[in-house]
PDB file of N, CA and C in Angstrom:
ATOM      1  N   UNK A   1     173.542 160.167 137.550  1.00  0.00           N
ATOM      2  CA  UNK A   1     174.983 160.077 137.457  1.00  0.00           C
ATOM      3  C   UNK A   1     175.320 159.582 136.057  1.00  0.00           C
ATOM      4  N   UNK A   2     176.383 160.252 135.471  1.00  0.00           N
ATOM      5  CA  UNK A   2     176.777 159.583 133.914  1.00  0.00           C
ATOM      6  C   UNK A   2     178.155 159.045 134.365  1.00  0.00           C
ATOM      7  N   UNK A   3     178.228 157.529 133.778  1.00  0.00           N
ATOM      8  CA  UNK A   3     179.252 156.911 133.592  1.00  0.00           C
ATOM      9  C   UNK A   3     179.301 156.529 131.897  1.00  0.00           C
ATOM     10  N   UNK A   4     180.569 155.940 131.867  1.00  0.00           N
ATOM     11  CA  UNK A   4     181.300 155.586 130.448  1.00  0.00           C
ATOM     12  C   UNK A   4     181.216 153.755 130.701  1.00  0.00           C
ATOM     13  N   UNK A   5     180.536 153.124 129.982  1.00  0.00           N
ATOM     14  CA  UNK A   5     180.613 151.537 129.480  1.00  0.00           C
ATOM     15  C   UNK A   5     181.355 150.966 128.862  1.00  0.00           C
ATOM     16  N   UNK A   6     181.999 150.223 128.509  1.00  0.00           N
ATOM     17  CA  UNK A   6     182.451 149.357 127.349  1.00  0.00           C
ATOM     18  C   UNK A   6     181.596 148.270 126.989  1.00  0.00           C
ATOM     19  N   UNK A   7     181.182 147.538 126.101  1.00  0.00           N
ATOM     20  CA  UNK A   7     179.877 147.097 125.600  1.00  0.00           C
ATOM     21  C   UNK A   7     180.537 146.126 123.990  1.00  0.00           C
ATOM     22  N   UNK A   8     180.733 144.531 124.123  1.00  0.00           N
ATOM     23  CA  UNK A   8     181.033 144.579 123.141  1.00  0.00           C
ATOM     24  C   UNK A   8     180.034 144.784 122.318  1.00  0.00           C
ATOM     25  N   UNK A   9     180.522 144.200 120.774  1.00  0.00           N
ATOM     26  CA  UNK A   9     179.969 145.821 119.273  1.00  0.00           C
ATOM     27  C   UNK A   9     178.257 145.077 119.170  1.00  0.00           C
ATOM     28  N   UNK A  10     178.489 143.477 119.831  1.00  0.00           N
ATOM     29  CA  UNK A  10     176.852 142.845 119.391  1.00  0.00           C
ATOM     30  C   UNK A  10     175.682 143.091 120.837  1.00  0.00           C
ATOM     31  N   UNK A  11     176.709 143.257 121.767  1.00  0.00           N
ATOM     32  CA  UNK A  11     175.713 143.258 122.501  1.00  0.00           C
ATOM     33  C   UNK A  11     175.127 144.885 122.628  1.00  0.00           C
ATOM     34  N   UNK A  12     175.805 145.813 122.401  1.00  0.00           N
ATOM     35  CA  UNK A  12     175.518 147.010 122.140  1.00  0.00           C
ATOM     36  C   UNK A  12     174.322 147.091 121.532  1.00  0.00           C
ATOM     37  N   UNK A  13     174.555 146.373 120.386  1.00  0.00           N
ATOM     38  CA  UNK A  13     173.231 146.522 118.888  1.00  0.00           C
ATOM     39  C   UNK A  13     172.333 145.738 119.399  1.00  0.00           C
ATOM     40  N   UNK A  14     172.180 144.522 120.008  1.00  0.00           N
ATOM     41  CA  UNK A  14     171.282 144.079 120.524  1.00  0.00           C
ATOM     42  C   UNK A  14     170.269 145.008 121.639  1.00  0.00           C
ATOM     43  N   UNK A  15     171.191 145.693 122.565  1.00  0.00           N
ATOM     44  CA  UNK A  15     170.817 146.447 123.191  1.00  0.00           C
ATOM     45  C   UNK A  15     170.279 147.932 123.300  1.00  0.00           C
ATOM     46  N   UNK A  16     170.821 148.323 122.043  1.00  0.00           N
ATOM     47  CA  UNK A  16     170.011 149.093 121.137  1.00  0.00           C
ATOM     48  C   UNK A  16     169.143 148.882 120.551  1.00  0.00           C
ATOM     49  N   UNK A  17     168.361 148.156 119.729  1.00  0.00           N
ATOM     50  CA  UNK A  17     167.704 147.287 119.175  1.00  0.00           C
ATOM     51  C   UNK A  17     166.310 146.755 120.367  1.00  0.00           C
ATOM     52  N   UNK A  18     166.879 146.620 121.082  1.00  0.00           N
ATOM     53  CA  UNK A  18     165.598 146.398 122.651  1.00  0.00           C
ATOM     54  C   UNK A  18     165.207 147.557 123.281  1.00  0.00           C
ATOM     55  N   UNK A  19     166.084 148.562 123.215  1.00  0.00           N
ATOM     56  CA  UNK A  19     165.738 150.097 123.951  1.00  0.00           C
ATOM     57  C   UNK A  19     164.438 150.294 123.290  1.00  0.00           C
ATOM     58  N   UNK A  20     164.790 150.122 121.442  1.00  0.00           N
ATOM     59  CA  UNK A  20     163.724 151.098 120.422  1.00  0.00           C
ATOM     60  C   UNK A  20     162.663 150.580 120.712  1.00  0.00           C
ATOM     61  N   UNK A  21     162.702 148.871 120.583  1.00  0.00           N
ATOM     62  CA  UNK A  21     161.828 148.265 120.544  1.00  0.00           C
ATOM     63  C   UNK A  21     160.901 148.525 122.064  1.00  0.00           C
ATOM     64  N   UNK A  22     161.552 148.770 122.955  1.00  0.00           N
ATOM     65  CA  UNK A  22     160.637 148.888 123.759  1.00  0.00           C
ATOM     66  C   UNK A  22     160.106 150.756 124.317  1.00  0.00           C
ATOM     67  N   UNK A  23     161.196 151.527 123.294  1.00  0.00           N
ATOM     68  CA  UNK A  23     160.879 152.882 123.239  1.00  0.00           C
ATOM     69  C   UNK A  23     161.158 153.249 124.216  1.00  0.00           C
ATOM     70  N   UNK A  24     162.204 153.079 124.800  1.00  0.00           N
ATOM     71  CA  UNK A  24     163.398 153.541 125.884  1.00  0.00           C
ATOM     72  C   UNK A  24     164.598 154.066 125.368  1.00  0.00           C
ATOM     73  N   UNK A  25     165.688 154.975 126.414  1.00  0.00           N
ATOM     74  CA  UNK A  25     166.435 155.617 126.248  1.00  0.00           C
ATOM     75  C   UNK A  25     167.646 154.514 125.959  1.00  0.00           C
ATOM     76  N   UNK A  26     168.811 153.869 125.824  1.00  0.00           N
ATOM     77  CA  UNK A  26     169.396 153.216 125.653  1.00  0.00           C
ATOM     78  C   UNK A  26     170.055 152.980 127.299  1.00  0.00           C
ATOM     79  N   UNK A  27     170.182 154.709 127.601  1.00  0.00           N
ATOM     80  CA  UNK A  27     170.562 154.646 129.302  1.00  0.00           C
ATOM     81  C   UNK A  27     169.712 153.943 130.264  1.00  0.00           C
ATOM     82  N   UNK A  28     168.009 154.503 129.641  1.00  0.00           N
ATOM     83  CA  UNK A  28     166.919 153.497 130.336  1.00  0.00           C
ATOM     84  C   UNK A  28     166.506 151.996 130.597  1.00  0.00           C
ATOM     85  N   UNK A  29     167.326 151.578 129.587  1.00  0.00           N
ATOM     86  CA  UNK A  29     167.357 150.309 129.338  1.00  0.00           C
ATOM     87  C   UNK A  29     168.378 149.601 130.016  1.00  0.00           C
ATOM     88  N   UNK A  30     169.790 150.310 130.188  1.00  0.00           N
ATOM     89  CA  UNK A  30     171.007 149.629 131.000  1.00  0.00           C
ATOM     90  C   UNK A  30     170.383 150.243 132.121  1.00  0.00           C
ATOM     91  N   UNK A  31     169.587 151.121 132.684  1.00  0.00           N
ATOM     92  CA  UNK A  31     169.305 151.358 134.195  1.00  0.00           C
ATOM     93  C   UNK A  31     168.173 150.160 134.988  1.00  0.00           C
ATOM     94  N   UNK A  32     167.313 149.710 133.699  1.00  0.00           N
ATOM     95  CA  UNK A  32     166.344 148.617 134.544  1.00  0.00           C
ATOM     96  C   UNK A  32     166.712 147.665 134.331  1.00  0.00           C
ATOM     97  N   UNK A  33     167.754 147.345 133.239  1.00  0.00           N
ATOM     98  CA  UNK A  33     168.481 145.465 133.009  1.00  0.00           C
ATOM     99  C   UNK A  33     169.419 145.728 134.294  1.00  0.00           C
ATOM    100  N   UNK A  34     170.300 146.924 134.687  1.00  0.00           N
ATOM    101  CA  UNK A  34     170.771 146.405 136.257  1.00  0.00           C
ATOM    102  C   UNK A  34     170.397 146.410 137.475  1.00  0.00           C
ATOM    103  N   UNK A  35     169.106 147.329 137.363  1.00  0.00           N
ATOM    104  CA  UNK A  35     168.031 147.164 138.668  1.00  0.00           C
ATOM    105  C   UNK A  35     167.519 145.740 138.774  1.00  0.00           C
ATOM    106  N   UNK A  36     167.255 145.153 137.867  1.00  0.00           N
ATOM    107  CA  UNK A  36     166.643 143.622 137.714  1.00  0.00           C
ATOM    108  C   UNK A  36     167.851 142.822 138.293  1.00  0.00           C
ATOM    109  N   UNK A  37     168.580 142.859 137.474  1.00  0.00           N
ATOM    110  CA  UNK A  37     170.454 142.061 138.240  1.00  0.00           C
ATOM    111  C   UNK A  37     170.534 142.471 139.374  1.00  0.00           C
ATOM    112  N   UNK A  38     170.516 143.177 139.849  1.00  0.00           N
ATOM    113  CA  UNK A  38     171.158 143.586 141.404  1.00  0.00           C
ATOM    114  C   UNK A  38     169.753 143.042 142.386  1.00  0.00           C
ATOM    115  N   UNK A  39     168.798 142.921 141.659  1.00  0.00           N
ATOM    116  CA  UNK A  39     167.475 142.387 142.403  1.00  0.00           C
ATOM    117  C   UNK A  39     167.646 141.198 142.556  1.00  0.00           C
ATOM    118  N   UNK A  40     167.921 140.232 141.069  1.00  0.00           N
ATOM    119  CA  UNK A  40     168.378 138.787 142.004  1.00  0.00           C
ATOM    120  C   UNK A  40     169.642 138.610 142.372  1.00  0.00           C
ATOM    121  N   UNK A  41     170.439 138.887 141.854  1.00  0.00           N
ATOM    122  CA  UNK A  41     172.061 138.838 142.688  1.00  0.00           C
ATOM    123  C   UNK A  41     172.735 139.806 143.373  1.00  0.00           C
ATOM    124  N   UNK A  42     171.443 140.919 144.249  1.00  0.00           N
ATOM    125  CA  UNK A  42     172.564 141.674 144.987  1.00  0.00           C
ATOM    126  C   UNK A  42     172.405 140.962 146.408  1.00  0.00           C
ATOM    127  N   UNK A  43     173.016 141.762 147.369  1.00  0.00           N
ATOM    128  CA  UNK A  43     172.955 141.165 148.936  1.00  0.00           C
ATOM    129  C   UNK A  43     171.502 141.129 149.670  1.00  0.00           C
ATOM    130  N   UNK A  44     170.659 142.166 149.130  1.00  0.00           N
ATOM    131  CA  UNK A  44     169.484 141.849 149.533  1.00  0.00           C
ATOM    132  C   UNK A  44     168.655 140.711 148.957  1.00  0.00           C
ATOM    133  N   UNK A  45     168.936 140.052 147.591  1.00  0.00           N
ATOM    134  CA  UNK A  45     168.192 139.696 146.960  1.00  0.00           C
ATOM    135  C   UNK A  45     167.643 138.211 147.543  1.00  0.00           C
ATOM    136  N   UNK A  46     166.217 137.323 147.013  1.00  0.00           N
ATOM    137  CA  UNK A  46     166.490 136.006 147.760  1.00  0.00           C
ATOM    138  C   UNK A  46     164.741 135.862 147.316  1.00  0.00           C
ATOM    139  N   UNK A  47     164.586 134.791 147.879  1.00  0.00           N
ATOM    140  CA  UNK A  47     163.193 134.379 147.127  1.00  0.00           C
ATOM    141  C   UNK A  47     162.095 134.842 147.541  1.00  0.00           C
ATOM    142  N   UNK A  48     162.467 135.561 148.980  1.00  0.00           N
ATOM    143  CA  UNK A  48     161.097 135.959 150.110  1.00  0.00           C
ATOM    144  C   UNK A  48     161.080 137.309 149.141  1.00  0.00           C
ATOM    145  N   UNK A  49     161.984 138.156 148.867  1.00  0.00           N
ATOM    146  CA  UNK A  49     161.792 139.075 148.075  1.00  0.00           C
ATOM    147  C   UNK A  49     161.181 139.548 147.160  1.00  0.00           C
ATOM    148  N   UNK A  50     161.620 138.214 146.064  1.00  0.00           N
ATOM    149  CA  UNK A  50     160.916 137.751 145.132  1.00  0.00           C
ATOM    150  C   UNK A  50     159.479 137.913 144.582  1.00  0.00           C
ATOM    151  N   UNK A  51     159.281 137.028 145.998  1.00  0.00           N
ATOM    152  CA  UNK A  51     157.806 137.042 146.037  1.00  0.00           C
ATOM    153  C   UNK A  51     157.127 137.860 146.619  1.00  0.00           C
ATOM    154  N   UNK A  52     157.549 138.906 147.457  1.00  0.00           N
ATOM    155  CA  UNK A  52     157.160 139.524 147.770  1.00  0.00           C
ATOM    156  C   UNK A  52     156.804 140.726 146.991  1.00  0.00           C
ATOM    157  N   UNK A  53     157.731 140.892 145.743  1.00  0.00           N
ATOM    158  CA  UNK A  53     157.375 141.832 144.608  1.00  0.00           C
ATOM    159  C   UNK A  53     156.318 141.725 143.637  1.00  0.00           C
ATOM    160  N   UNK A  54     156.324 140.421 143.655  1.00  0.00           N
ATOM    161  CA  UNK A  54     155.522 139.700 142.599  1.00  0.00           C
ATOM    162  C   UNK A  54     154.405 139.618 143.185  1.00  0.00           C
ATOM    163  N   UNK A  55     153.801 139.340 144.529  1.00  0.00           N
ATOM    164  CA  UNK A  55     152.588 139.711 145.143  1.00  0.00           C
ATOM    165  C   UNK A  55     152.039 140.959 145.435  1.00  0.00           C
ATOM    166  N   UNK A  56     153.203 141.640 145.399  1.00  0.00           N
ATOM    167  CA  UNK A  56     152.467 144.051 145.431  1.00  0.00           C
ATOM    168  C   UNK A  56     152.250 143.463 144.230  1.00  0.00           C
ATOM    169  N   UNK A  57     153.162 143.182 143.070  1.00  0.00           N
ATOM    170  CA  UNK A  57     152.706 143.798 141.701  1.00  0.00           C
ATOM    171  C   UNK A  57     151.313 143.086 141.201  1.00  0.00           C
ATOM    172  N   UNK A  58     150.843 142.396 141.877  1.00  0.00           N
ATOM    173  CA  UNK A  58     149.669 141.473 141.536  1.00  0.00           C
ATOM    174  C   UNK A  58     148.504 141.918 142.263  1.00  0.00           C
ATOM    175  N   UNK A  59     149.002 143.300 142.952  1.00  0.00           N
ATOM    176  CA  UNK A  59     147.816 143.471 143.373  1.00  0.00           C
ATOM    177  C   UNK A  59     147.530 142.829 145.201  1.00  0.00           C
ATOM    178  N   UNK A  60     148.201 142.038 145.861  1.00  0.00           N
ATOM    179  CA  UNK A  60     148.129 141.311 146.727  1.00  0.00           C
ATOM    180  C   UNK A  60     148.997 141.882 147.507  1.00  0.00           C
ATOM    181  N   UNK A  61     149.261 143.072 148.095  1.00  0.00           N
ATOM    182  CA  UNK A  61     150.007 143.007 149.273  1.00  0.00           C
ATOM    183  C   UNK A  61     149.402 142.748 150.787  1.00  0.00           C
ATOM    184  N   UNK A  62     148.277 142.306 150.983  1.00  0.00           N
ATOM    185  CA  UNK A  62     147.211 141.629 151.775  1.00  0.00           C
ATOM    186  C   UNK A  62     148.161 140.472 152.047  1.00  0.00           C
ATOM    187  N   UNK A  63     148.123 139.422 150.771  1.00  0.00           N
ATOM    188  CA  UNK A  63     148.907 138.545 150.995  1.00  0.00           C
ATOM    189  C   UNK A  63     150.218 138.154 150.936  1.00  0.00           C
ATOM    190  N   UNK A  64     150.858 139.096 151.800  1.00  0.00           N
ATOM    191  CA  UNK A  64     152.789 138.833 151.541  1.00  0.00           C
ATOM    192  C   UNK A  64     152.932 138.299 152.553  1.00  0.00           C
ATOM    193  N   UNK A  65     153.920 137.580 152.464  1.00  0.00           N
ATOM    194  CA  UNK A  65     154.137 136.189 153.324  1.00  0.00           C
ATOM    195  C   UNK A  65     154.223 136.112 154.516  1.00  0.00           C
ATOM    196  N   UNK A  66     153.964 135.687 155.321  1.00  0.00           N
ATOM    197  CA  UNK A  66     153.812 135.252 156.538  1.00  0.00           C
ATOM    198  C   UNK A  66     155.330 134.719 157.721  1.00  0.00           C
ATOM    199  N   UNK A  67     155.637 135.726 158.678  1.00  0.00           N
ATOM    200  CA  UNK A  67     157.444 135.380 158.941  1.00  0.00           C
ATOM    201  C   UNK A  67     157.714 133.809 159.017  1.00  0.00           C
ATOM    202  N   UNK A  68     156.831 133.122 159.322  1.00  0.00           N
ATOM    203  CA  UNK A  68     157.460 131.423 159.085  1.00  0.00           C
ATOM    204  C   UNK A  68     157.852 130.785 158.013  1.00  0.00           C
ATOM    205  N   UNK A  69     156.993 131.676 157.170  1.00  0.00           N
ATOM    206  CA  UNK A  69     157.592 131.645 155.543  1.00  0.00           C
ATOM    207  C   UNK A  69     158.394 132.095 154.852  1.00  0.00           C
ATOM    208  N   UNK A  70     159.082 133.201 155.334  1.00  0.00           N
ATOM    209  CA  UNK A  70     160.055 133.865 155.196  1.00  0.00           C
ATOM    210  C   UNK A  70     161.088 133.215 155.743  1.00  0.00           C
ATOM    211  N   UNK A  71     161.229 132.601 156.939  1.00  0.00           N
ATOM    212  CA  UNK A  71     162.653 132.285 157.430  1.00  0.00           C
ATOM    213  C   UNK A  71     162.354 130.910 156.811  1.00  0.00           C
ATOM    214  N   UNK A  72     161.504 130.080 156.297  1.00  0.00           N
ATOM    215  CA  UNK A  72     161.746 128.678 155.673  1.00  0.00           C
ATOM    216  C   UNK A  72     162.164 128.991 154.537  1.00  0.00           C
ATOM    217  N   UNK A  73     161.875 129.656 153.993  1.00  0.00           N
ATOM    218  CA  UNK A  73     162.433 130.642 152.141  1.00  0.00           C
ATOM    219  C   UNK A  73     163.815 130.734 152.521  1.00  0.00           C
ATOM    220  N   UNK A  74     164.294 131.763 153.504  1.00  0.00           N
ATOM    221  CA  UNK A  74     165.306 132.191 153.720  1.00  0.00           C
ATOM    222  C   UNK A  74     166.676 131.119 153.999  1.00  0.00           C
ATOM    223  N   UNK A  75     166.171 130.196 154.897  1.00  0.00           N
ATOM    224  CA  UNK A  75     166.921 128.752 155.250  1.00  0.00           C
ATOM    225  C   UNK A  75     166.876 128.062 153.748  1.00  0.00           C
ATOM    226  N   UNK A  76     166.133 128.011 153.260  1.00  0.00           N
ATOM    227  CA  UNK A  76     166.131 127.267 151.700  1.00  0.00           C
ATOM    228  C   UNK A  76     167.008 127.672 150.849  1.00  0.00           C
ATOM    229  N   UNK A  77     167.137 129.027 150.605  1.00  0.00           N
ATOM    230  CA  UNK A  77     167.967 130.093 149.979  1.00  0.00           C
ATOM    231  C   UNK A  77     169.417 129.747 150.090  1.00  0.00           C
ATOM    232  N   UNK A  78     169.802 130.279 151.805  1.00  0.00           N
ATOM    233  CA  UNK A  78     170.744 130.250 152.403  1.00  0.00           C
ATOM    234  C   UNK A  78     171.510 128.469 151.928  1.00  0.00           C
ATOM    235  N   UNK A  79     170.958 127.519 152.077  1.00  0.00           N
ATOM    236  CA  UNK A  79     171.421 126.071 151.730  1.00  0.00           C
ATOM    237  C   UNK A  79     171.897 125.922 150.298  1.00  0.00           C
ATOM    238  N   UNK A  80     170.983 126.602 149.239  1.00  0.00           N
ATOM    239  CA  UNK A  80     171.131 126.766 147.801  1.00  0.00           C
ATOM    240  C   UNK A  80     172.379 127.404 147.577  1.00  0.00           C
ATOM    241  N   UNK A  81     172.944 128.504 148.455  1.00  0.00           N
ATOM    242  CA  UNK A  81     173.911 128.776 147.940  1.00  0.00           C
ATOM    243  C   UNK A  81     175.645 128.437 148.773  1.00  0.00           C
ATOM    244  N   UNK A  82     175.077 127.442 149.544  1.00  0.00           N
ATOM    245  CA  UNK A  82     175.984 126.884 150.255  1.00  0.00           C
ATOM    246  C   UNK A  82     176.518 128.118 151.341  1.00  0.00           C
ATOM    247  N   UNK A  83     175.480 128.507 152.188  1.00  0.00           N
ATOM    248  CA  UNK A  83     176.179 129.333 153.209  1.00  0.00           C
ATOM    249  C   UNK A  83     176.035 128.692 154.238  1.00  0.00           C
TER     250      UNK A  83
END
């Protein structure tokens, strides 16, 4: 899908400037800086998640967490943000 941004003029160049550097499209770059954002601040997001990404990406999905650990994460979470 193509949308239109507004971007002020530094963060643009900054963000240009990180695309090259990392030899991405400029679109590629606003597509995984808001996949990452919506990962910790969308409605799914939360620490069992978290870690649960960070343990596939390590190689460990053997060890992803255990449901008692999940709902103590989840209750922890839930308190942090005053729900």
């Amino acid at each position: 899908m193509k949308t239109a941004v507004s971007l002020p003029d530094d963060l643009f160049a900054d963000a240009d400037a990180c695309a090259r550097r990392l030899k991405l499209s400029r679109s590629g770059l606003l597509a995984a800086a808001l996949r990452e954002y919506l990962a910790r601040h969308g409605p799914t997001s939360g620490a069992t998640d978290a870690w649960n990404r960070a343990l596939a990406e390590a190689g460990r999905e053997d060890a992803l967490l255990t449901p008692a650990i999940r709902r103590y994460t989840r209750r922890r979470v839930r308190r942090s943000k005053g729900w």
